[in-house]
C-alpha atoms as a PDB file:
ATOM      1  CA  UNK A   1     -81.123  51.338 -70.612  1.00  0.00           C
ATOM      2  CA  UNK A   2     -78.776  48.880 -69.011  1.00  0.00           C
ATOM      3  CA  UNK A   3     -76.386  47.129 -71.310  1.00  0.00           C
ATOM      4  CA  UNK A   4     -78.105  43.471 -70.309  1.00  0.00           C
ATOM      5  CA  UNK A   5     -81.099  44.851 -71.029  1.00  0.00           C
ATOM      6  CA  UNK A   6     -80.382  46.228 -74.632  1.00  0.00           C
ATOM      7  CA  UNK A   7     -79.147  42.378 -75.339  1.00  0.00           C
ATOM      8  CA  UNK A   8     -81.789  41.060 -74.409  1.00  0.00           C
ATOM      9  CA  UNK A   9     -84.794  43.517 -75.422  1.00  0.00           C
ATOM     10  CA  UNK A  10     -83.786  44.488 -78.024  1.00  0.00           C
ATOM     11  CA  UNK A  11     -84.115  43.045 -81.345  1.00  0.00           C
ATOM     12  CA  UNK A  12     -79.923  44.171 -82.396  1.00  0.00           C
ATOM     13  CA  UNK A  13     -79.094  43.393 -78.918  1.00  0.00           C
ATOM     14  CA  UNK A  14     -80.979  39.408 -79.751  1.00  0.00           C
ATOM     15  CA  UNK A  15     -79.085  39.147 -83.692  1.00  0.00           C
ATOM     16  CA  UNK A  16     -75.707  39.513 -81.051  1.00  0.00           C
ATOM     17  CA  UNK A  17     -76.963  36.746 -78.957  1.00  0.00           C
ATOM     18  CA  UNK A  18     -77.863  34.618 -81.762  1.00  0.00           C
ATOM     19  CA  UNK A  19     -74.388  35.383 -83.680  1.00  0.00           C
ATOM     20  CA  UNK A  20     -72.176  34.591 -80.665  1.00  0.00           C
ATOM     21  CA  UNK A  21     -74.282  32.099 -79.377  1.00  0.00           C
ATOM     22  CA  UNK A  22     -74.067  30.360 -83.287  1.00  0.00           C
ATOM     23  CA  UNK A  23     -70.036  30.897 -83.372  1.00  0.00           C
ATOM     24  CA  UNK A  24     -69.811  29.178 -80.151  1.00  0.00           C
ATOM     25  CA  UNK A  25     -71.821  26.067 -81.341  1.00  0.00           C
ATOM     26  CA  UNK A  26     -70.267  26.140 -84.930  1.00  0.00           C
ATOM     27  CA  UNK A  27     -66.892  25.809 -83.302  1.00  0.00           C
ATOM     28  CA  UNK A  28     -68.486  22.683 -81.021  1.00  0.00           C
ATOM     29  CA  UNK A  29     -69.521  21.288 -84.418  1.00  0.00           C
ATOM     30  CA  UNK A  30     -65.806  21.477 -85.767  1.00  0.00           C
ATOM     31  CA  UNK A  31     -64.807  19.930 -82.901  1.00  0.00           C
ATOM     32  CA  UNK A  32     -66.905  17.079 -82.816  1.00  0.00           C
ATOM     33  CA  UNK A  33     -66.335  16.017 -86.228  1.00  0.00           C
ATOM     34  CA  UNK A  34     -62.904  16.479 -85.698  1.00  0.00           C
ATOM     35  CA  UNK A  35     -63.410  13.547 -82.867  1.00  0.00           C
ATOM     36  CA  UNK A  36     -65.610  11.752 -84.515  1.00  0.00           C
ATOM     37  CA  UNK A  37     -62.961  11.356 -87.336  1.00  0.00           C
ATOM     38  CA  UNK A  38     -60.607   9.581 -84.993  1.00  0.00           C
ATOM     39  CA  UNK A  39     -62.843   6.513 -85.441  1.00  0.00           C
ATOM     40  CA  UNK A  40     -60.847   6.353 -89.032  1.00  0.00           C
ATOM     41  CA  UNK A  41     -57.318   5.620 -86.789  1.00  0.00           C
ATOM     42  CA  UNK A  42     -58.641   3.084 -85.396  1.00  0.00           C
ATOM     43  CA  UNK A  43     -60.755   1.617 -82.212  1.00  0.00           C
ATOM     44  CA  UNK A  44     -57.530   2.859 -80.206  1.00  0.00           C
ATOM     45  CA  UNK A  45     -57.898   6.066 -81.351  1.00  0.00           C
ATOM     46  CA  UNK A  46     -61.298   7.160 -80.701  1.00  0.00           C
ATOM     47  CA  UNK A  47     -61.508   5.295 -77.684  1.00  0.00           C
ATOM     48  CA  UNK A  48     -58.400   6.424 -76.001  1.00  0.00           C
ATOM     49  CA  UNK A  49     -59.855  10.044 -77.338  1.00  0.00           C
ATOM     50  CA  UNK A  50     -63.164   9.602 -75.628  1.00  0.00           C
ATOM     51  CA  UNK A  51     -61.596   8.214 -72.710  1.00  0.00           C
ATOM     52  CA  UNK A  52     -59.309  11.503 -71.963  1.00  0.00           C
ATOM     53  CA  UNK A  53     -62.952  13.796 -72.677  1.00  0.00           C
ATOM     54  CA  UNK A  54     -64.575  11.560 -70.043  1.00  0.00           C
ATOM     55  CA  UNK A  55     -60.885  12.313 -67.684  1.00  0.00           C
ATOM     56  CA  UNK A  56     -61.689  15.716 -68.006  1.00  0.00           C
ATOM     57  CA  UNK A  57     -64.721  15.284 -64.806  1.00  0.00           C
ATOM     58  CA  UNK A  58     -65.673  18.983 -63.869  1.00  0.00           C
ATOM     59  CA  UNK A  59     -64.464  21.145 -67.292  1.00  0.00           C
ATOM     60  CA  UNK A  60     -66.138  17.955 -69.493  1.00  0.00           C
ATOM     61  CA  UNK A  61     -69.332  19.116 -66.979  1.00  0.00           C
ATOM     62  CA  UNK A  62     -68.126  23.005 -67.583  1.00  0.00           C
ATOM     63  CA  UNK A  63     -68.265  22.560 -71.351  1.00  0.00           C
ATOM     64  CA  UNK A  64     -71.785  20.456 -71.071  1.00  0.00           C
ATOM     65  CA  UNK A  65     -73.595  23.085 -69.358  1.00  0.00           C
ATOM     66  CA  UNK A  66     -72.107  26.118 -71.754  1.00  0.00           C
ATOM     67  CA  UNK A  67     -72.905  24.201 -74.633  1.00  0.00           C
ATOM     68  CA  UNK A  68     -76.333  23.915 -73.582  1.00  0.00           C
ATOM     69  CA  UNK A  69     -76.549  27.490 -72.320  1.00  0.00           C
ATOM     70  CA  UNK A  70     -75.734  28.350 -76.121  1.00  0.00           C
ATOM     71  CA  UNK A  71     -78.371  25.771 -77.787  1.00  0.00           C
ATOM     72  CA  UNK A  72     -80.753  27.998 -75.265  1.00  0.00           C
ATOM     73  CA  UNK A  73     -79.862  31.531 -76.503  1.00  0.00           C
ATOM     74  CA  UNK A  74     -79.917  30.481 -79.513  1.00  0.00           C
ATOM     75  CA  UNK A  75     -83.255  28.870 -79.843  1.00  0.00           C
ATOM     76  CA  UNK A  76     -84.471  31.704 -77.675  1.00  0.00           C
ATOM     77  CA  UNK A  77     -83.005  34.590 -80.105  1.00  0.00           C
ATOM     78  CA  UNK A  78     -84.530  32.581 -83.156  1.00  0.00           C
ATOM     79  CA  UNK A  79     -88.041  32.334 -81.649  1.00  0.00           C
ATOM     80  CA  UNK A  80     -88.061  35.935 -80.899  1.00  0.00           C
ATOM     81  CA  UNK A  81     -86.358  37.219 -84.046  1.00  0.00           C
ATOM     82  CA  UNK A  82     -89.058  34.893 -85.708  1.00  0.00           C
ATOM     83  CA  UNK A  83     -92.093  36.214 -84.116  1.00  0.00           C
ATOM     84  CA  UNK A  84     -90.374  40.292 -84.680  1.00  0.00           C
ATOM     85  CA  UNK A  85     -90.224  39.344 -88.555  1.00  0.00           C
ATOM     86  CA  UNK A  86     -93.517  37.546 -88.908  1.00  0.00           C
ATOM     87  CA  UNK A  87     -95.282  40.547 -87.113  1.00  0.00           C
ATOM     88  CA  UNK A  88     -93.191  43.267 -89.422  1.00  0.00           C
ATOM     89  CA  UNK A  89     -94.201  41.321 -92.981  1.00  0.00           C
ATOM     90  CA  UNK A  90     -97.782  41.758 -92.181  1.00  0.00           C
ATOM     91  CA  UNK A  91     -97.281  45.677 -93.293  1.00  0.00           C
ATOM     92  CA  UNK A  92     -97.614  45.993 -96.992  1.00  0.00           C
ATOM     93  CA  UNK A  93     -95.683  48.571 -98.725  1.00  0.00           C
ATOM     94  CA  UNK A  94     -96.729  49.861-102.349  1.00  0.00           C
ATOM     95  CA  UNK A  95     -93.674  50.252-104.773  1.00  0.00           C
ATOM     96  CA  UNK A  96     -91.982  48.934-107.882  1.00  0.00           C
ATOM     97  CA  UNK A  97     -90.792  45.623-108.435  1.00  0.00           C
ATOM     98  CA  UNK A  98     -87.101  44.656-108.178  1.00  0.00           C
ATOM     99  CA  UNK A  99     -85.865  42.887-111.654  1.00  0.00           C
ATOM    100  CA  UNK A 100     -85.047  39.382-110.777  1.00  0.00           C
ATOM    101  CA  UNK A 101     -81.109  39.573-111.475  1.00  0.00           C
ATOM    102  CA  UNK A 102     -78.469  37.690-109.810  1.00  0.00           C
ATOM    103  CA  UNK A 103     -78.230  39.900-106.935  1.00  0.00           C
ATOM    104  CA  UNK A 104     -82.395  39.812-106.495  1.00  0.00           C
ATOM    105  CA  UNK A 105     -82.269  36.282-106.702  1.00  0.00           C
ATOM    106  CA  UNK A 106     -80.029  35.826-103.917  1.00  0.00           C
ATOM    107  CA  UNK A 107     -81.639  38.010-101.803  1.00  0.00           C
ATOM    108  CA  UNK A 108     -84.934  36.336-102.482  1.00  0.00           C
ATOM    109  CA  UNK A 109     -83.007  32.650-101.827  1.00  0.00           C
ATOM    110  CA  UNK A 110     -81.020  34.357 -98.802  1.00  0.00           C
ATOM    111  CA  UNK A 111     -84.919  35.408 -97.205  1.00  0.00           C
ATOM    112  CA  UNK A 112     -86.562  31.980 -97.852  1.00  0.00           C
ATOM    113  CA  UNK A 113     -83.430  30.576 -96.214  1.00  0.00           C
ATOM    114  CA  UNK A 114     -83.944  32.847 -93.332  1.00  0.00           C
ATOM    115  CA  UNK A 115     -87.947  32.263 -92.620  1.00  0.00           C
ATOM    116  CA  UNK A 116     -87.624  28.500 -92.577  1.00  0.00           C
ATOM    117  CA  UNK A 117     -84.419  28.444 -89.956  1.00  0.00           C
ATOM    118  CA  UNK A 118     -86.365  28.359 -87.353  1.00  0.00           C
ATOM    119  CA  UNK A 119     -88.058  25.027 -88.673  1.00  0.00           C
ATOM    120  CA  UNK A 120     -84.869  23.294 -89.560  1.00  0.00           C
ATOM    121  CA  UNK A 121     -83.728  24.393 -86.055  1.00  0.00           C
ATOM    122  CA  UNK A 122     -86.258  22.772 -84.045  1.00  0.00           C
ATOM    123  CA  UNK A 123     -85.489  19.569 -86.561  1.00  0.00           C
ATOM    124  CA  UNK A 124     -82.154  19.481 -85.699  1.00  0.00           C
ATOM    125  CA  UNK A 125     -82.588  20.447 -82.014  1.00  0.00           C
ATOM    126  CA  UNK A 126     -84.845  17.067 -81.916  1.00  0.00           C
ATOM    127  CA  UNK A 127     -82.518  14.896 -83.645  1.00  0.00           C
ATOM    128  CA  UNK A 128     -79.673  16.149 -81.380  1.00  0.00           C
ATOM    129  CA  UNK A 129     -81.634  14.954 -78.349  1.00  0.00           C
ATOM    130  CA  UNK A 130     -82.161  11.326 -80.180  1.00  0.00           C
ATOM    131  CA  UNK A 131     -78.839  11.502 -80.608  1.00  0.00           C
ATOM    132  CA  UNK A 132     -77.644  12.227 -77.098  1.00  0.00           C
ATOM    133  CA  UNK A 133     -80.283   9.433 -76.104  1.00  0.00           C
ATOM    134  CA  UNK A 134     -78.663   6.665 -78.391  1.00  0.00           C
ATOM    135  CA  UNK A 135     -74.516   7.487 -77.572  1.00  0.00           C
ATOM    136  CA  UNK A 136     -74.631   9.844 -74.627  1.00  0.00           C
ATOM    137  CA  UNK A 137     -77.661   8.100 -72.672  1.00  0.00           C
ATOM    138  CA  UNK A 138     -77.305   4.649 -74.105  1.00  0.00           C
ATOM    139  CA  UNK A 139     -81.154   3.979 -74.202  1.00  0.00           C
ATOM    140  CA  UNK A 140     -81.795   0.729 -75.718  1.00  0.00           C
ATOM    141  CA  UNK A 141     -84.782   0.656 -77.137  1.00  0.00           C
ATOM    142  CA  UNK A 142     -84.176   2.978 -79.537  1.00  0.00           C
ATOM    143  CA  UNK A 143     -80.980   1.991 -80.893  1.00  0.00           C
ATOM    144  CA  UNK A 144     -82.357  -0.431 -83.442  1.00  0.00           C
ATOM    145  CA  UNK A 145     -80.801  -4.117 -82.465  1.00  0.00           C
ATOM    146  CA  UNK A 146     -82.257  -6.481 -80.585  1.00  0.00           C
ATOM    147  CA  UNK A 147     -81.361  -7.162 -77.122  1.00  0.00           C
ATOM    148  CA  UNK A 148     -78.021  -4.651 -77.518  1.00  0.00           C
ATOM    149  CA  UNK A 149     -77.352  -2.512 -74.676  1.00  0.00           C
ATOM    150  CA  UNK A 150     -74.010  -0.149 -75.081  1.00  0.00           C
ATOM    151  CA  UNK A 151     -73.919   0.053 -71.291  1.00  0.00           C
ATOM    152  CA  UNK A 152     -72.565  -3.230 -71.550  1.00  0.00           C
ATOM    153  CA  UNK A 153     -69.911  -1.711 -74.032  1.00  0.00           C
ATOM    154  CA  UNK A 154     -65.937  -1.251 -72.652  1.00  0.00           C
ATOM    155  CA  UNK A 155     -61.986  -2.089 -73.114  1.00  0.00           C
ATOM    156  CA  UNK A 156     -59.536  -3.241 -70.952  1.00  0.00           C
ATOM    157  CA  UNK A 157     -56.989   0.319 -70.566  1.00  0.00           C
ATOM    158  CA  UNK A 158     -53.961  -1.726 -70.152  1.00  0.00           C
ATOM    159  CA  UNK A 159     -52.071  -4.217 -72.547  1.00  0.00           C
ATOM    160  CA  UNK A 160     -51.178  -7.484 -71.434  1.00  0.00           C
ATOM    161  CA  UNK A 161     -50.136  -9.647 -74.529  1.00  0.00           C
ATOM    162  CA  UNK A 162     -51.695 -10.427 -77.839  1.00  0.00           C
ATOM    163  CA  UNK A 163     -54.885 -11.099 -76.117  1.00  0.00           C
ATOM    164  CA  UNK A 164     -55.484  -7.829 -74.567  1.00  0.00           C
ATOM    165  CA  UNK A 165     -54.933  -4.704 -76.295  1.00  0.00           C
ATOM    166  CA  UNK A 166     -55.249  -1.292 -74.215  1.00  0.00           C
ATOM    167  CA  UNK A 167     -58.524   0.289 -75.880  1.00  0.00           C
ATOM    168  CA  UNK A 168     -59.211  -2.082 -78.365  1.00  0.00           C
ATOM    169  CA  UNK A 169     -60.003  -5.742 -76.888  1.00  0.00           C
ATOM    170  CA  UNK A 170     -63.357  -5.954 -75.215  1.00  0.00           C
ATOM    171  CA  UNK A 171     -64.332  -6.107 -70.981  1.00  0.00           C
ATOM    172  CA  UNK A 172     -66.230  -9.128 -70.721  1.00  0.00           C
ATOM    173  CA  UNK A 173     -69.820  -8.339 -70.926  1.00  0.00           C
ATOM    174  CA  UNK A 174     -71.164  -7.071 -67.396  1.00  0.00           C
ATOM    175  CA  UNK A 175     -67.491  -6.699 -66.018  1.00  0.00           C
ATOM    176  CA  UNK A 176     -67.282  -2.685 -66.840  1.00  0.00           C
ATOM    177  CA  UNK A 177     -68.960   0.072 -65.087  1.00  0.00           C
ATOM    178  CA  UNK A 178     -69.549   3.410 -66.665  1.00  0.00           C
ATOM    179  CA  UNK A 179     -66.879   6.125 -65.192  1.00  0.00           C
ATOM    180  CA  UNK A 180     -64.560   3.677 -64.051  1.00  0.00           C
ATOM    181  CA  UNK A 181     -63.249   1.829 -67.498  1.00  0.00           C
ATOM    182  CA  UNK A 182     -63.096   3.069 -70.631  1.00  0.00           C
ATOM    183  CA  UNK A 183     -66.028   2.935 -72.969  1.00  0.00           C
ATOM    184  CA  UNK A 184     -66.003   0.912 -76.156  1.00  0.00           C
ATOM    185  CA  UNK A 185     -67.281   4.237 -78.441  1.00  0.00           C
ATOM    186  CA  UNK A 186     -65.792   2.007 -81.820  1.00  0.00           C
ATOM    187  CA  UNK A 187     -68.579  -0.290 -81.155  1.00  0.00           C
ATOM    188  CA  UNK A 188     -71.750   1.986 -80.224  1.00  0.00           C
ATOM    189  CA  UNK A 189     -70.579   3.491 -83.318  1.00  0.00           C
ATOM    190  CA  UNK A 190     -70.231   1.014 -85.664  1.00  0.00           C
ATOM    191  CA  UNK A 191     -73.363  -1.135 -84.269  1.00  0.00           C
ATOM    192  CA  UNK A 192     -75.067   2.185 -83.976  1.00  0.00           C
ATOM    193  CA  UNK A 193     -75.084   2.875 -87.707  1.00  0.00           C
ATOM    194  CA  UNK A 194     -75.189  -0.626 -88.695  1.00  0.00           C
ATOM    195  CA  UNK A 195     -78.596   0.151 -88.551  1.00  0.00           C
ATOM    196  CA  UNK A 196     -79.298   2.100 -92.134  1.00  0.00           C
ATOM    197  CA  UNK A 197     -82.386   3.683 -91.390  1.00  0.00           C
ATOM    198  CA  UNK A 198     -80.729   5.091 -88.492  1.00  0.00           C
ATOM    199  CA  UNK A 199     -77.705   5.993 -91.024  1.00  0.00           C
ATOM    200  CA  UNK A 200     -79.871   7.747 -93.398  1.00  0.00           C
ATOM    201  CA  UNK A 201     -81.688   9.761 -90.666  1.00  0.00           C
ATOM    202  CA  UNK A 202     -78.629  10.921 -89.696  1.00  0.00           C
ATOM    203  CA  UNK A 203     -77.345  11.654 -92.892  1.00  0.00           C
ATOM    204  CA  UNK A 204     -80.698  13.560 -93.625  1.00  0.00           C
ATOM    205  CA  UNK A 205     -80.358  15.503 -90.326  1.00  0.00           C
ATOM    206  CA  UNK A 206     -76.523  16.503 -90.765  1.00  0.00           C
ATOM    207  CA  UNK A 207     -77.755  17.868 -94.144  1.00  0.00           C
ATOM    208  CA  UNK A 208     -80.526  19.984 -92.596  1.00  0.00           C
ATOM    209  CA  UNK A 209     -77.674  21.207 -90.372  1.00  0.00           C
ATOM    210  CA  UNK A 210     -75.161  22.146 -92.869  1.00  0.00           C
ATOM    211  CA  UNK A 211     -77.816  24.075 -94.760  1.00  0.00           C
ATOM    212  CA  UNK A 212     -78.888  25.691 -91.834  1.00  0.00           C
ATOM    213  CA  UNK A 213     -75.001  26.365 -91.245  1.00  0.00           C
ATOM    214  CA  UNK A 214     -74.434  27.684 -94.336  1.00  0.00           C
ATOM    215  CA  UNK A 215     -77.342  30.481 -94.143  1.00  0.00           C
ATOM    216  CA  UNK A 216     -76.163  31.040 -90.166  1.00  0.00           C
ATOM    217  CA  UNK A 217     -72.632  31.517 -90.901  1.00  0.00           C
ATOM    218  CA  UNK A 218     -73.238  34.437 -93.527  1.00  0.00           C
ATOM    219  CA  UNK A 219     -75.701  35.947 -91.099  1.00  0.00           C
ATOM    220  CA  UNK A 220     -73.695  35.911 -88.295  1.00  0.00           C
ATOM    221  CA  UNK A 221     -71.225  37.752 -89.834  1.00  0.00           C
ATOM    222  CA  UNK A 222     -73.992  40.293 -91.101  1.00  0.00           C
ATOM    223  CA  UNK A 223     -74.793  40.943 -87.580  1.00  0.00           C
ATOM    224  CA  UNK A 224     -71.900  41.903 -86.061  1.00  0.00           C
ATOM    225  CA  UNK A 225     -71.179  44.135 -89.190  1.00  0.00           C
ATOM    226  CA  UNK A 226     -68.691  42.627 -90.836  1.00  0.00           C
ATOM    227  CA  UNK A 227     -70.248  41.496 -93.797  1.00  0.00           C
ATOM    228  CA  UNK A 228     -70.733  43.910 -96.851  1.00  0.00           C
ATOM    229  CA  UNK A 229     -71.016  44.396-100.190  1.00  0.00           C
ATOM    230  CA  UNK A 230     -67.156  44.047-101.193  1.00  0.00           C
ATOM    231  CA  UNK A 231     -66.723  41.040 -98.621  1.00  0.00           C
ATOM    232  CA  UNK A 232     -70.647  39.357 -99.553  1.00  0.00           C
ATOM    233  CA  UNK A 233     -69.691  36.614-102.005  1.00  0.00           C
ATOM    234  CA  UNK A 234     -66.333  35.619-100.115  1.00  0.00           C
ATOM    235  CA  UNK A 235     -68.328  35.344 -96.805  1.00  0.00           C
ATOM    236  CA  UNK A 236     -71.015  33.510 -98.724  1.00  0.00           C
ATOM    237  CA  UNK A 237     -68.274  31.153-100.519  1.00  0.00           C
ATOM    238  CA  UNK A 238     -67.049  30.517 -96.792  1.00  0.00           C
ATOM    239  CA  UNK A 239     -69.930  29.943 -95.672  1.00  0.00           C
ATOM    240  CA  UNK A 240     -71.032  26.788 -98.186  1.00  0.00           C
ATOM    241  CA  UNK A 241     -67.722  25.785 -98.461  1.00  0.00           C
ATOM    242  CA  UNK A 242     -67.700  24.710 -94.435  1.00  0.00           C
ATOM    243  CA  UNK A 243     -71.140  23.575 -94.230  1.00  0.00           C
ATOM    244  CA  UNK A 244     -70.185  21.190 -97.492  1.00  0.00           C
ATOM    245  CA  UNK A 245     -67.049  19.895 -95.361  1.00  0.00           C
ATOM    246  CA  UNK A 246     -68.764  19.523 -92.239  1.00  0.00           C
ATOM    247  CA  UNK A 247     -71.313  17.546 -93.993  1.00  0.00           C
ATOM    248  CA  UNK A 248     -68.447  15.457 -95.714  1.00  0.00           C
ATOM    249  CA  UNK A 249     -66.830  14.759 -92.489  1.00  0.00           C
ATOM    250  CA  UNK A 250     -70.092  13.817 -90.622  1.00  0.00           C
ATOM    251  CA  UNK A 251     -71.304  11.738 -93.081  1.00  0.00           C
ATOM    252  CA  UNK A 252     -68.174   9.859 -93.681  1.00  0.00           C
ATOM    253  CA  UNK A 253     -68.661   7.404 -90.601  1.00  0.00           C
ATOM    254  CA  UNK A 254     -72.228   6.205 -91.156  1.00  0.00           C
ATOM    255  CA  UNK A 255     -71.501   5.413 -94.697  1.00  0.00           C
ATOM    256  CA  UNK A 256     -68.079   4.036 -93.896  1.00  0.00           C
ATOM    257  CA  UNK A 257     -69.891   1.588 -91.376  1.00  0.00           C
ATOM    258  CA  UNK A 258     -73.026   1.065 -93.891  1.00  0.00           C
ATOM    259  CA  UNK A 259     -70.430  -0.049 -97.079  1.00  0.00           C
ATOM    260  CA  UNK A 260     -68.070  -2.098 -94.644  1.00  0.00           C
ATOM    261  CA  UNK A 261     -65.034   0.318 -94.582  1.00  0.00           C
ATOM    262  CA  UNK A 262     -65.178   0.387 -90.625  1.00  0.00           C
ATOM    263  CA  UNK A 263     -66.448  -2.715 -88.703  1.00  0.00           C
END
C-alpha cells in the first residue's frame, strides 16, 4: 500500500491529516490574533499592518489557498473519523464498570468533548465564512448599519501636514479603490463591532473555538504519539491554557469597541 494511500485510507493515516492539518490552522489562529491586536497601537498600526499583508500579492494568494487546503483536510478527516467512531460504538461489549475517579472522569469529559467536535466544527466553519463575508468580502447587508459600505473605507499612505496623516486620516468617500490604496481596517473594525449583537456572536463563536482548541490541541499531540501518561496533564494544562489566551486576545477588540476603549 502506497504511502498516499495509507494517509488517506486509513483511519491512523486520517488522525495524521487531521493533527497536521490542526497545527497548521492553530498557528494561523496565533497569527491572526497577533494582527488583530495591532488595532490596540493604533489606526496606524493595524492599517499600515494590513496594508504590507495586502503588498504581499502572490504569497498573500499562496497562504489563502493553503489555509483553505487545511480547513478542507481537516473537515474531511473529522467527517470520516466521525462516521469510523459512530459505526464502532454501535458494538456493545459486556464487562465491569470503571469507578468514576479523577482519571475516569476525564476520560469520560475528554470523549464527550471528542463526539461533539465535529458539531462545533461545522459552527465555527460557518461563522468563519460570515466572517470572511463582513471584513474580507465587505458585503453590506449583513454588516448591521444602515447604508455603510466598507468598500468605501481607505487612508491616504502619505503624510502631508496635520491634516493628513499616512494610515490614519480618511480618502474621501468614493476616491479609493480596493488594491490600489490602503484600506481603512480601524474602521470596518470598530463600526463592525459597534454592532453588539454582532459582538456577542462573535464572542460566542471564538468561545466555541477555543473549546474546540483546547480538546484539538491535546489530541493532536495524542496522534502523533507524543502524548502519554507522564506528559497527559502538562499537555492538557497547555492545551486550556492557549485556548483561554486565544480567547482573551480575540475577545479583547469587540469588547474594547462595545465599552468605548477603541473608537
Amino acid at each position: 500500500m502506497s504511502l498516499a494511500s495509507n494517509i488517506f485510507k486509513t483511519s491512523l493515516g486520517r488522525k495524521y491529516l487531521m493533527a497536521l492539518s490542526g497545527a497548521g490552522l492553530f498557528g494561523f489562529v496565533v497569527v491572526h490574533m497577533l494582527g488583530n491586536l495591532t488595532i490596540f497601537a493604533g489606526p496606524a498600526a493595524i492599517n499600515q499592518y494590513a496594508a504590507k499583508l495586502h503588498s504581499l500579492g502572490p504569497l498573500l494568494w499562496i497562504a489563502r489557498l493553503s489555509l483553505l487546503g487545511m480547513v478542507g483536510i481537516h473537515i474531511w478527516a473529522a467527517i470520516k473519523l466521525s462516521s469510523e467512531n459512530k459505526r464502532a460504538r454501535k458494538f456493545q461489549y459486556e464487562g465491569t464498570i470503571a469507578p468514576v475517579d479523577s482519571h475516569r472522569k476525564s476520560e469520560i469529559i475528554s470523549r464527550y468533548a471528542a463526539r461533539t467536535m465535529i458539531y462545533s466544527g461545522l459552527i465555527i466553519a460557518a461563522f468563519a465564512f460570515y466572517h470572511l463575508a463582513h471584513y474580507t468580502w465587505k458585503v453590506p447587508q449583513i454588516n448591521g448599519l444602515n447604508n455603510t459600505d466598507f468598500e468605501t473605507f481607505y487612508v491616504h499612505e502619505v503624510n502631508a501636514g496635520e491634516k493628513q496623516i499616512a494610515y490614519t486620516t480618511a480618502l474621501p468617500e468614493g476616491v479609493g479603490k480596493e488594491g490600489e490604496n490602503a484600506v481603512d481596517v480601524y474602521r470596518m473594525v470598530t463600526s463592525g463591532f459597534g454592532v453588539w449583537w454582532i459582538s456577542i456572536f462573535y464572542i460566542i463563536s471564538v468561545g466555541l473555538l477555543c473549546i474546540h482548541l483546547s480538546h484539538g490541541l491535546s489530541a493532536m499531540f495524542q496522534s502523533i504519539g507524543i502524548k502519554s501518561k507522564a506528559s497527559q496533564k502538562l499537555i492538557n494544562r497547555f492545551a486550556l491554557t492557549a485556548a483561554l489566551l486565544l480567547f482573551a486576545g480575540y475577545i479583547s477588540v469587540p469588547i474594547s469597541v462595545l465599552f468605548g476603549f477603541l473608537k
